[in-house]
C-alpha atoms as a PDB file:
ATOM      1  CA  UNK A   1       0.000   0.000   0.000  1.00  0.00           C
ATOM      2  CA  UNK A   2       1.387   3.437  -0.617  1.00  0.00           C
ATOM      3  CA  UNK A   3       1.799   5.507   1.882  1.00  0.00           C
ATOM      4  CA  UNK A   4       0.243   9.263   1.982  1.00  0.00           C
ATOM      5  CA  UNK A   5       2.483  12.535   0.828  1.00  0.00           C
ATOM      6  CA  UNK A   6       2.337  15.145   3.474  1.00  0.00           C
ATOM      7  CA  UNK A   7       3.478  18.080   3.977  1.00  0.00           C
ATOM      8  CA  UNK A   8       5.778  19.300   6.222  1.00  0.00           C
ATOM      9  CA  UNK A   9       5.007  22.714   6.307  1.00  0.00           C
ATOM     10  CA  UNK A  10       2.092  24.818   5.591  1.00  0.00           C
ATOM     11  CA  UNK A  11       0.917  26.112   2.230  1.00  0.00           C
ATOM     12  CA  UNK A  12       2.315  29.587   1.507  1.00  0.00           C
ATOM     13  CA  UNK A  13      -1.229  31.355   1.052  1.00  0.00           C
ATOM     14  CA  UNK A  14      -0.243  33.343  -1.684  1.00  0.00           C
ATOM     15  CA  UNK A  15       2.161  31.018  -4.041  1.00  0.00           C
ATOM     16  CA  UNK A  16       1.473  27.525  -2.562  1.00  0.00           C
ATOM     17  CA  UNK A  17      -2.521  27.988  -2.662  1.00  0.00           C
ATOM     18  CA  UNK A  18      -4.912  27.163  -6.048  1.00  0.00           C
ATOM     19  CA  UNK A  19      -6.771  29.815  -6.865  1.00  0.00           C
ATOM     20  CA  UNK A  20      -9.228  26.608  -8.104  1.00  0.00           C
ATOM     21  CA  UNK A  21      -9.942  24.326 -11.049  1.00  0.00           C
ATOM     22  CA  UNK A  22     -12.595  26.062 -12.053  1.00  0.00           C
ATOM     23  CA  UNK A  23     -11.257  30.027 -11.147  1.00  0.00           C
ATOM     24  CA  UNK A  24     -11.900  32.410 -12.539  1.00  0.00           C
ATOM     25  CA  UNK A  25     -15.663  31.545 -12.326  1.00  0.00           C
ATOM     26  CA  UNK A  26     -15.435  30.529  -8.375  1.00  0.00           C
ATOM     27  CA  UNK A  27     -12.482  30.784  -7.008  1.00  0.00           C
ATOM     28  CA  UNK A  28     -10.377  29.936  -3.626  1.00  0.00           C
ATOM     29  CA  UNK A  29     -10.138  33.496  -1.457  1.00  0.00           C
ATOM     30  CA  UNK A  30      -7.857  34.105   1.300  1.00  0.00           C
ATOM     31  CA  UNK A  31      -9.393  36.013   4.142  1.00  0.00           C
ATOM     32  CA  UNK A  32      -6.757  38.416   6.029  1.00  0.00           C
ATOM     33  CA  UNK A  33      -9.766  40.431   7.947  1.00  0.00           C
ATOM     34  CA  UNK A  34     -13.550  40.528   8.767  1.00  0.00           C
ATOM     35  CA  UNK A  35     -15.732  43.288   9.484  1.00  0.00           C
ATOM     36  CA  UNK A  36     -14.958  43.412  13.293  1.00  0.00           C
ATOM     37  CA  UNK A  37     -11.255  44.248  12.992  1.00  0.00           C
ATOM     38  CA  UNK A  38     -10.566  47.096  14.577  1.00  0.00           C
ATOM     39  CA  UNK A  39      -7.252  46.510  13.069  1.00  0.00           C
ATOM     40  CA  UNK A  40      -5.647  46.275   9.626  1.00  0.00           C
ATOM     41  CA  UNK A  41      -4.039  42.450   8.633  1.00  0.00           C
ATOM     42  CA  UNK A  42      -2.115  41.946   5.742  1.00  0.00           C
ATOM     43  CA  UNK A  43       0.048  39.038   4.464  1.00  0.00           C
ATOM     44  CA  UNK A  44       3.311  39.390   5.179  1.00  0.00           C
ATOM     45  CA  UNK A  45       4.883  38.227   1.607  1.00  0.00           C
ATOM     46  CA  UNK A  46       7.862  36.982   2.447  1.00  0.00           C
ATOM     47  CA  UNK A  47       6.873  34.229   5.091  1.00  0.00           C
ATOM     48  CA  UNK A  48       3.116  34.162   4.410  1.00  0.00           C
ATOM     49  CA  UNK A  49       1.622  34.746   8.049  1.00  0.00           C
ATOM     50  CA  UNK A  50      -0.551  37.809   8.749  1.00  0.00           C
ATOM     51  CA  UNK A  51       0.833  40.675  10.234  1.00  0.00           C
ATOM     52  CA  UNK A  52      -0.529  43.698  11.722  1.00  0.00           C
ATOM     53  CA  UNK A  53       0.144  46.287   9.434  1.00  0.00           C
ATOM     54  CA  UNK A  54      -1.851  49.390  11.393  1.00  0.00           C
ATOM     55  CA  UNK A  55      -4.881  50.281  13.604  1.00  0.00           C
ATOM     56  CA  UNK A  56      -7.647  51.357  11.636  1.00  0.00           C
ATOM     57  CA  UNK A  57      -7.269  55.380  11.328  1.00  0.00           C
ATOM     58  CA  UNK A  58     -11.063  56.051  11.237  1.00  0.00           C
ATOM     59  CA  UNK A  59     -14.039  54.589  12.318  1.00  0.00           C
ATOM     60  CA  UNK A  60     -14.852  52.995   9.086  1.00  0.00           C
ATOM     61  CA  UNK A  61     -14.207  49.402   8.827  1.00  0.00           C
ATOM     62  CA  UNK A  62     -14.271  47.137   5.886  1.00  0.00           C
ATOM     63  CA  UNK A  63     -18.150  45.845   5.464  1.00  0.00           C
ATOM     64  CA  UNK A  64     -17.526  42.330   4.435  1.00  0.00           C
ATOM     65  CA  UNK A  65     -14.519  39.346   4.975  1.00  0.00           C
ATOM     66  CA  UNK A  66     -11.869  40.907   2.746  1.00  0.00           C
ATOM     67  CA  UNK A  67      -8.751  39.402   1.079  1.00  0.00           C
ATOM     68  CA  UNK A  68      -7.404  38.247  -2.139  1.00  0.00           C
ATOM     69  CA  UNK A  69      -6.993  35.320  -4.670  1.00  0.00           C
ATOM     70  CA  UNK A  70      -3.403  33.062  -4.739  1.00  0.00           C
ATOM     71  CA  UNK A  71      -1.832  32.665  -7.335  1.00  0.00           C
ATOM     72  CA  UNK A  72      -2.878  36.237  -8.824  1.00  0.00           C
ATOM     73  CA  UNK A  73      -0.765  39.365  -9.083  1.00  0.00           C
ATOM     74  CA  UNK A  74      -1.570  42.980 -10.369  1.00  0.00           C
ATOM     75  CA  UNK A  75       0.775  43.597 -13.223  1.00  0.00           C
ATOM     76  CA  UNK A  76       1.070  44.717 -16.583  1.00  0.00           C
ATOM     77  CA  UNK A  77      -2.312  42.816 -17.998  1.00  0.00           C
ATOM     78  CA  UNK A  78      -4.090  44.173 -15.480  1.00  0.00           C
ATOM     79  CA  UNK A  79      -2.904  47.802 -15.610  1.00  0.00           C
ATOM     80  CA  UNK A  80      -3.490  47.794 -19.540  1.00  0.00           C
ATOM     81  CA  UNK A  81      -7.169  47.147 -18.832  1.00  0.00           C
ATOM     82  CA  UNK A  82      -7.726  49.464 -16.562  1.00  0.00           C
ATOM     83  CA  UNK A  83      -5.891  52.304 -19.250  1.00  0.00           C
ATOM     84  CA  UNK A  84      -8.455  50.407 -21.683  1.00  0.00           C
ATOM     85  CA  UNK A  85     -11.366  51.065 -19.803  1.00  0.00           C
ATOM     86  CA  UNK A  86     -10.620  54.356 -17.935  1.00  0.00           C
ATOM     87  CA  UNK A  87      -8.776  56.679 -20.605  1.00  0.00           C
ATOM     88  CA  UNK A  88      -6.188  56.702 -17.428  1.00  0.00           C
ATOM     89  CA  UNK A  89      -2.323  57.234 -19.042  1.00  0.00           C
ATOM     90  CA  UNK A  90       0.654  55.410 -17.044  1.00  0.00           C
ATOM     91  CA  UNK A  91      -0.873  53.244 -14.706  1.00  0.00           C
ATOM     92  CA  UNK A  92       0.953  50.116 -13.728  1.00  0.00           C
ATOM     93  CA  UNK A  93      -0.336  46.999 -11.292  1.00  0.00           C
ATOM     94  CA  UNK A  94      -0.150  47.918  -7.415  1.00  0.00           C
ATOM     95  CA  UNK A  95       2.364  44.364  -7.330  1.00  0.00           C
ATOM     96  CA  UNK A  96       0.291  42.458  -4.602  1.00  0.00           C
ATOM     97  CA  UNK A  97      -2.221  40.051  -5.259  1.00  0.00           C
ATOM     98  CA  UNK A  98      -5.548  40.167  -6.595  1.00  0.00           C
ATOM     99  CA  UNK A  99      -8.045  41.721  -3.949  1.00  0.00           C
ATOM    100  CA  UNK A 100     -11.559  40.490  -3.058  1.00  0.00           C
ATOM    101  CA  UNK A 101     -14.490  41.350  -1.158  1.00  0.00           C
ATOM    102  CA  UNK A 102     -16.872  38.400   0.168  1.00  0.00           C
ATOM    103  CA  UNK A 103     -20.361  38.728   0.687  1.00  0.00           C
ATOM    104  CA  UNK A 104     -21.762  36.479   3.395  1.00  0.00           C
ATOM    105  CA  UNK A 105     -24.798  36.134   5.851  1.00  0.00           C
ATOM    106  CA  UNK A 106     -22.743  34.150   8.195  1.00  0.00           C
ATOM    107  CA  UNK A 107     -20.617  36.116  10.972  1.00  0.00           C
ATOM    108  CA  UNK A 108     -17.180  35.057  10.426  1.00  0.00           C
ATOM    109  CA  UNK A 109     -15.304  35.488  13.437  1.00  0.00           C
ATOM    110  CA  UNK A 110     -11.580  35.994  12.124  1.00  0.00           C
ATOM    111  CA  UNK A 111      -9.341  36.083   8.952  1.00  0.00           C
ATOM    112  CA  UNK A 112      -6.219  33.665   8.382  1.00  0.00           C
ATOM    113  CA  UNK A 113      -8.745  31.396   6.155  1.00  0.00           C
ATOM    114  CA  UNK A 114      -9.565  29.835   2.857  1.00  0.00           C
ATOM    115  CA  UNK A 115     -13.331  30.303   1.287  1.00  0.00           C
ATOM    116  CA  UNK A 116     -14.747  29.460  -1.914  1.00  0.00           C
ATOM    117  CA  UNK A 117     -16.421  32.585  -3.738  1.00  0.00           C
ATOM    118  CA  UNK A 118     -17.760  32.943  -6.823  1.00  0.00           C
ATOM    119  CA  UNK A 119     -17.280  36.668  -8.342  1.00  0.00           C
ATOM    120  CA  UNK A 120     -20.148  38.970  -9.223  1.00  0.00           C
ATOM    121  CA  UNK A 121     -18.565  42.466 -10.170  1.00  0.00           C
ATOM    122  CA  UNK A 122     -15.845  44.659  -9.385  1.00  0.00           C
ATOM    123  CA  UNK A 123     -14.873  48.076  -8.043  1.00  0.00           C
ATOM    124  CA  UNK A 124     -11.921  49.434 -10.795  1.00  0.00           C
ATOM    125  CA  UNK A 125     -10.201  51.457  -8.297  1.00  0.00           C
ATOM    126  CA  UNK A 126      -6.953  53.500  -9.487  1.00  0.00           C
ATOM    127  CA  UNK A 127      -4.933  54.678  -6.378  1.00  0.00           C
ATOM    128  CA  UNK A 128      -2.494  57.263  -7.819  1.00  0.00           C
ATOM    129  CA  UNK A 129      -1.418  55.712 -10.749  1.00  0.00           C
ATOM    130  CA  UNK A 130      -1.913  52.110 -10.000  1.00  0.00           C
ATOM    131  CA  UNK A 131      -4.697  49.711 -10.781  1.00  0.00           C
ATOM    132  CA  UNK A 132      -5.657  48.550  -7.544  1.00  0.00           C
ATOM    133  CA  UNK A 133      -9.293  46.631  -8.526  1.00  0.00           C
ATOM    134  CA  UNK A 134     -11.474  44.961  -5.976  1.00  0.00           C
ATOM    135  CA  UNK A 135     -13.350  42.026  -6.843  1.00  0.00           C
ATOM    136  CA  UNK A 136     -16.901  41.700  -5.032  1.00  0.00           C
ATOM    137  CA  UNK A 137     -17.949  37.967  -4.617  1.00  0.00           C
ATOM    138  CA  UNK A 138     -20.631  36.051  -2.763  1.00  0.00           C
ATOM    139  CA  UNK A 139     -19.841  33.020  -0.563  1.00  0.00           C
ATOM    140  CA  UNK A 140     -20.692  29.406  -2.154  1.00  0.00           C
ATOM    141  CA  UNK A 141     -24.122  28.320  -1.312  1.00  0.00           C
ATOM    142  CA  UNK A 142     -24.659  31.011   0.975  1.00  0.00           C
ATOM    143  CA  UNK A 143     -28.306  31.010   2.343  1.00  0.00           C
ATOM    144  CA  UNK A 144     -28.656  35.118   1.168  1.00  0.00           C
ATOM    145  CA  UNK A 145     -26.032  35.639  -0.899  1.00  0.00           C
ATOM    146  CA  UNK A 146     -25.678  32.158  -2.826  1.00  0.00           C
ATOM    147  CA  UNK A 147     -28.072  32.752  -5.994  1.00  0.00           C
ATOM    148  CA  UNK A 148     -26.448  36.503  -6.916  1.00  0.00           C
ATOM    149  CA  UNK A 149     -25.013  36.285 -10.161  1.00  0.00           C
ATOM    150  CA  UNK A 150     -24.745  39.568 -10.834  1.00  0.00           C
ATOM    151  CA  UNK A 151     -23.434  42.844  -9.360  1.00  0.00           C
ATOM    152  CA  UNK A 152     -26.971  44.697  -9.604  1.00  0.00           C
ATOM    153  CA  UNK A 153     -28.508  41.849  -8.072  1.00  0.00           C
ATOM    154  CA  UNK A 154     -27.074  42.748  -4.407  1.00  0.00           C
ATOM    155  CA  UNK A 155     -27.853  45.514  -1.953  1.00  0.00           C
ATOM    156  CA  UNK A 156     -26.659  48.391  -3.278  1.00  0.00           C
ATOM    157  CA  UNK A 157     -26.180  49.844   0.296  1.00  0.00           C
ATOM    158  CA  UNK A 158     -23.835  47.568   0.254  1.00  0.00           C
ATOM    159  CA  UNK A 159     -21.831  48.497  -2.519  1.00  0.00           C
ATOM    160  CA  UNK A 160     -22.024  52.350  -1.387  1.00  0.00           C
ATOM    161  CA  UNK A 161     -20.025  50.753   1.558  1.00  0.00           C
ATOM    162  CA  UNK A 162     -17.552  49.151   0.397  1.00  0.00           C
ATOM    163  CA  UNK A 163     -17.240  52.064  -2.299  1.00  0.00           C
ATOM    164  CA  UNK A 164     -16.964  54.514   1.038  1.00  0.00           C
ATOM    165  CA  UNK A 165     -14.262  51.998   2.389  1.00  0.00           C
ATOM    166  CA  UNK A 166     -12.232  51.685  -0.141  1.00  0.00           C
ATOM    167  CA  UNK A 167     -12.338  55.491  -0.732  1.00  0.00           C
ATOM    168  CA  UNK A 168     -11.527  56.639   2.635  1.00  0.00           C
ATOM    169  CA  UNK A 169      -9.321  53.587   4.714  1.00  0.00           C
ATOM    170  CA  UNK A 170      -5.563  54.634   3.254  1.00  0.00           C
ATOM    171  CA  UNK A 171      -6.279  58.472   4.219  1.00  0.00           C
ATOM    172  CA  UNK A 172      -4.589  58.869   7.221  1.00  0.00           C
ATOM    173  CA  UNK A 173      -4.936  62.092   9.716  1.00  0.00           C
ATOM    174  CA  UNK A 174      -3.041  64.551   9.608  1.00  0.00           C
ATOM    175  CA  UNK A 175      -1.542  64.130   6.578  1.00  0.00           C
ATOM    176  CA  UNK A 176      -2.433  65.261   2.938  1.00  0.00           C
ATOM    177  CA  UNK A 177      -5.515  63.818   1.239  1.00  0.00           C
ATOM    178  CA  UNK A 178      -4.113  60.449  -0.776  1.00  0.00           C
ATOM    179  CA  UNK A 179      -5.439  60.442  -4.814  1.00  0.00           C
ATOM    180  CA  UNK A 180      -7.903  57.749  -4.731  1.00  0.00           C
ATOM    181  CA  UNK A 181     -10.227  56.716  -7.250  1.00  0.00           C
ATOM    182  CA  UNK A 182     -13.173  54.441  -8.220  1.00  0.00           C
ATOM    183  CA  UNK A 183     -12.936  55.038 -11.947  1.00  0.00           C
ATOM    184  CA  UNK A 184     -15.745  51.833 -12.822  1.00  0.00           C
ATOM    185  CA  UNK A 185     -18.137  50.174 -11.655  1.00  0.00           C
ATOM    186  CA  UNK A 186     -18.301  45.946 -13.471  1.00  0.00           C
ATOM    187  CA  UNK A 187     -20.054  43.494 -13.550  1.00  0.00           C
ATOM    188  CA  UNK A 188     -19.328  40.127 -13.570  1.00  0.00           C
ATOM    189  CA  UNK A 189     -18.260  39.478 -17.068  1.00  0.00           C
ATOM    190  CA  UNK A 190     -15.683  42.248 -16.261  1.00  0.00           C
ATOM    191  CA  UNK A 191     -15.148  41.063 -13.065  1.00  0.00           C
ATOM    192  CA  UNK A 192     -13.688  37.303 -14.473  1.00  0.00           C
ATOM    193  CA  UNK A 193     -11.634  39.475 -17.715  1.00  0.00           C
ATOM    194  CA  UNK A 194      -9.614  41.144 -14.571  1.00  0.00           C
ATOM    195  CA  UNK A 195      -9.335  37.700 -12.992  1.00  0.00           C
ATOM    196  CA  UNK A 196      -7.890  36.234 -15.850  1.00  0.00           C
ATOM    197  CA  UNK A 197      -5.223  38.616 -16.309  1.00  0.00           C
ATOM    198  CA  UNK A 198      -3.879  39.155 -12.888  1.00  0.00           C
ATOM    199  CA  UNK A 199      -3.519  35.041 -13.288  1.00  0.00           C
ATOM    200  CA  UNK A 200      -1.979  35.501 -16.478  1.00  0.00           C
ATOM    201  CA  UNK A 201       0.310  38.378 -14.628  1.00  0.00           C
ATOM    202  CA  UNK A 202       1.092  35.726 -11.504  1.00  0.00           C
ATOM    203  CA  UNK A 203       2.414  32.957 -14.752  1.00  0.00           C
ATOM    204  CA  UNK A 204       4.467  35.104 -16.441  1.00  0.00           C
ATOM    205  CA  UNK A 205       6.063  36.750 -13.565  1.00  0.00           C
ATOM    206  CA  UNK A 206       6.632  33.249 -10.893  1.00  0.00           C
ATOM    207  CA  UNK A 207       5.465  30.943 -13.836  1.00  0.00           C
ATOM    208  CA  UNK A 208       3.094  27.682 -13.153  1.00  0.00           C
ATOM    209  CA  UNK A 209       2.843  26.421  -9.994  1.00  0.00           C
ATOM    210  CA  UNK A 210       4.142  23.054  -9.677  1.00  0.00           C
ATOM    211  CA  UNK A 211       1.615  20.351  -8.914  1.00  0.00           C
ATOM    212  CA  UNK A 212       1.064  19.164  -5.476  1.00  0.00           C
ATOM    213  CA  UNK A 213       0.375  15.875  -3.978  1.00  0.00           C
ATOM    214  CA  UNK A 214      -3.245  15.725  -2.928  1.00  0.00           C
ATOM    215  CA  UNK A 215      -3.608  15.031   1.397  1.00  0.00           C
ATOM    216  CA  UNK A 216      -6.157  11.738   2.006  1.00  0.00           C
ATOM    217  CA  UNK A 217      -9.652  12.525   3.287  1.00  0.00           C
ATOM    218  CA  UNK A 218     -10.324  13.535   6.465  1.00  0.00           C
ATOM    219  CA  UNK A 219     -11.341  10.693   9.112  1.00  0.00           C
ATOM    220  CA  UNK A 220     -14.546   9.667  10.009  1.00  0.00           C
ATOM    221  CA  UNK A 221     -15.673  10.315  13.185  1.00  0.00           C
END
């Protein structure tokens, strides 16, 4: 009998994760932070745990579990759609990884996880002169949020929040108002184009993942 592969140490969430077999139409998400942080996390790149970048500067907080996709990165494909769609000269990918916005009726209690989403727009926001887009999703067979297909489909109070977030969480006090921009609205044809690329950017800049051994089932009990 041959005996299971495991691995020693765990999956780097960015590089060692799949984005999923069937991505970009639902895809794997990596949560760094829920809507009752009353700080920031962010993935440290280099060793792939979550750090605490900063406090949150205003009251504000993010409205929904909020991360990215693995795999992904914002780069040149992703920048020359955004000039495409915006008229925007000179922008260039923000270098991190694809971010994404989960819509959910369940509370979820802390980042640091994995969560199948399937994508239903986009917010194209350009933060100076980067393309920094932020995919909106809706959590796999969730009970209120599983059937929205589409971006129009879901509360649009809850789109003005996010849009509010996203607008307002990297100005910090004190210091001069930062150039930030929601320059589209998508939808969710859009919303798997942008996908697409920023995989397409993650290949051609760490090429293809190798393949990794698949971990038995989990036991009864």
């Amino acid at each position: 009998m041959k005996k299971p592969q495991w691995h020693a140490f765990q999956a780097h969430p960015w590089h060692g994760v799949s984005p999923g077999e069937d991505a970009p139409q639902t895809v794997t998400a990596f949560i760094e932070l829920v809507p009752t942080d009353a700080v920031k996390y962010e993935l440290d790149k280099e060793t792939g745990i979550l750090r605490l970048d900063r406090p949150q500067q205003f009251s504000s907080q993010c409205p929904t579990p909020y991360g990215f996709i693995p795999r992904t990165f914002c780069g040149p494909q992703v920048a020359k759609r955004a000039a495409e769609r915006t008229g925007h000269k000179d922008i260039q990918g923000d270098g991190d990884p694809m971010d994404i916005c989960v819509l959910t009726e369940k509370v979820i209690t802390s980042g640091n996880l994995l969560v199948r989403a399937v994508p239903i727009g986009g917010l194209r926001m350009i933060d100076g002169k980067e393309a920094d887009d932020k995919i909106i999703a809706v959590l796999e067979s969730d009970l209120a949020y599983g059937e929205v297909q589409h971006l129009a489909q879901s509360p649009r109070a809850m789109v003005d929040r996010l849009k509010h977030y996203f607008l307002t969480y990297k100005q910090i006090p004190g210091e001069g108002k930062r150039q930030v921009e929601i320059a589209e609205v998508y939808d969710r044809p859009e919303a798997l184009e942008v996908i697409r690329r920023s995989m397409k950017d993650y290949q051609q800049l760490y090429g293809k993942a190798p393949a990794r051994a698949k971990s038995p089932k989990g036991r009864k009990r």
